[in-house]
Structure formats: C-alpha cells, structure tokens
Protein backbone atom coordinates (compact mmCIF):
# COMPACT_ATOMS: atom_id res chain seq x y z
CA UNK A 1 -0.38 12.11 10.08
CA UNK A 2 2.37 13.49 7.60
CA UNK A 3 2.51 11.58 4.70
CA UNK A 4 5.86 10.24 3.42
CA UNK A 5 5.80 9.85 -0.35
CA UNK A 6 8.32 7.89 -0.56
CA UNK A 7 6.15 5.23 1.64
CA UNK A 8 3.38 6.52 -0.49
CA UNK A 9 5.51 5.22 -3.73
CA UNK A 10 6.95 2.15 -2.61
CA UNK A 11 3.71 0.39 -1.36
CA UNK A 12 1.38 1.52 -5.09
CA UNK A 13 5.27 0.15 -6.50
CA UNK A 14 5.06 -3.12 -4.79
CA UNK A 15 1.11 -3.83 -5.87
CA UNK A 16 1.80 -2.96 -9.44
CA UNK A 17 5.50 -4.86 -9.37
CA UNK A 18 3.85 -7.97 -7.87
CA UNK A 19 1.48 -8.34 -10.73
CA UNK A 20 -1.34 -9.69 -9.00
CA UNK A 21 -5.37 -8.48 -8.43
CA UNK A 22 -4.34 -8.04 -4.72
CA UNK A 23 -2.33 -7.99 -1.80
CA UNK A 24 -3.33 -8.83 1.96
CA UNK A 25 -1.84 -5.94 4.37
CA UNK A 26 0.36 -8.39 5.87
CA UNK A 27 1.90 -9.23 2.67
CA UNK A 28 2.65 -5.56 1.86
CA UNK A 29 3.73 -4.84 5.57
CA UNK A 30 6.14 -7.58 5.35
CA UNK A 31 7.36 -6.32 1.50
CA UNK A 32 7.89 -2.87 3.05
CA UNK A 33 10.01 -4.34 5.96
CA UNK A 34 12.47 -6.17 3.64
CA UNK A 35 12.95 -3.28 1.47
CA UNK A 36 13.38 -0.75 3.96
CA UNK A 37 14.16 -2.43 7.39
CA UNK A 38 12.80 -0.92 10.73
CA UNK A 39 12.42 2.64 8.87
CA UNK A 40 8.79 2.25 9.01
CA UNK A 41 6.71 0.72 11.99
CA UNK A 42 3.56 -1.69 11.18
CA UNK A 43 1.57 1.60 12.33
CA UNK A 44 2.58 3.38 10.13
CA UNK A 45 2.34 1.51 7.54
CA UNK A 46 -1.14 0.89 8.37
CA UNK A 47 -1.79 4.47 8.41
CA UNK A 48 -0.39 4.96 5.25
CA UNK A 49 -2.49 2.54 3.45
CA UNK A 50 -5.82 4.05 5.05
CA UNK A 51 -4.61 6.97 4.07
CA UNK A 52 -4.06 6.00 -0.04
CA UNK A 53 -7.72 4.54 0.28
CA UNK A 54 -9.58 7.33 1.70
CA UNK A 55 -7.81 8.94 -1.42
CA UNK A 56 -8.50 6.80 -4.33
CA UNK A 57 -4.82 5.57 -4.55
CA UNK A 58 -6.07 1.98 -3.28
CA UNK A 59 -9.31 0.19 -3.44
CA UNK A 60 -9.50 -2.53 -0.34
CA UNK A 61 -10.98 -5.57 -0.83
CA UNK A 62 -12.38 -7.53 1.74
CA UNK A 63 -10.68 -11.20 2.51
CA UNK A 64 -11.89 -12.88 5.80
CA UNK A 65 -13.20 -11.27 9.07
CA UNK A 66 -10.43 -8.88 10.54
CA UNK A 67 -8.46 -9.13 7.42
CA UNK A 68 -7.97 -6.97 4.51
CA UNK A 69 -6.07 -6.76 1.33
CA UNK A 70 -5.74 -3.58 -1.00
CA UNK A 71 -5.66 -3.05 -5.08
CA UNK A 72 -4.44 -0.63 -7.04
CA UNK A 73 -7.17 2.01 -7.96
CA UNK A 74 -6.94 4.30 -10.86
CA UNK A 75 -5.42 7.05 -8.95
CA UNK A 76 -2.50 4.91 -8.26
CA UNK A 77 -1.69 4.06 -11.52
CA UNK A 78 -1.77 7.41 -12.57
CA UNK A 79 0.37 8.57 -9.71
CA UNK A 80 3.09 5.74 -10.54
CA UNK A 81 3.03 6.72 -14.25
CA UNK A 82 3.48 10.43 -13.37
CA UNK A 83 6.18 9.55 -11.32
C-alpha cells in the first residue's frame, strides 16, 4: 500500500483537533469524508489507520465486538509537532 501523507496528516490532525481520549473508525471515516469528499475510499482509509498503528502513530482501543476506535500515540504527536 503507498502511503499518502497527506491522509497520514489529516486523520493524527482530526484526533488531536477533536480533543477527546478517542475516536471510533467510523467517526474518523466519516471526518475524512467531509473534509475531503470521495478522494479517499472507506478502504483506504482503513488501510491507512492499520497502517499508523502497526507504526506507533495510533494506539487502538478496543470498544465493542467488531468495533474499534484509535488514540493518538506518542509517535503521532511528535509527527504533528514536526510538521
């Protein structure tokens, strides 16, 4: 999967903008859609956020079976601040 940093940047944006412990993947999916319209598909959104986990930009905390929300982790903090 290539990673787009700008997808990268707005999703660790809209966790740290929204100024809450968490957010459920739906809620970021749907955050994502309104800012950029159909430029990204759910897919790849989903992708995107496995792909900031298995890196240490998001930590994913567990809600209800089959559902799953995501934090910022101290990598993502640093990479907004760098930015």
């Amino acid at each position: 999967m290539p990673r787009n940093e700008l997808l990268v940047y707005r999703i660790l944006r809209i966790l740290r903008s929204k100024q809450v412990q968490f957010l459920d993947e739906r809620q970021i999916i749907s955050a994502i859609h309104r800012e950029s319209g159909d430029e990204f598909n759910d897919n790849i959104i989903h992708d995107h956020l496995h792909y900031m986990q298995s890196h240490g930009l998001l930590k994913p905390i567990n809600l209800k079976p089959r559902s799953h929300g995501y934090a910022l982790d101290w990598a993502g903090y640093d990479y907004l601040d760098a930015s």
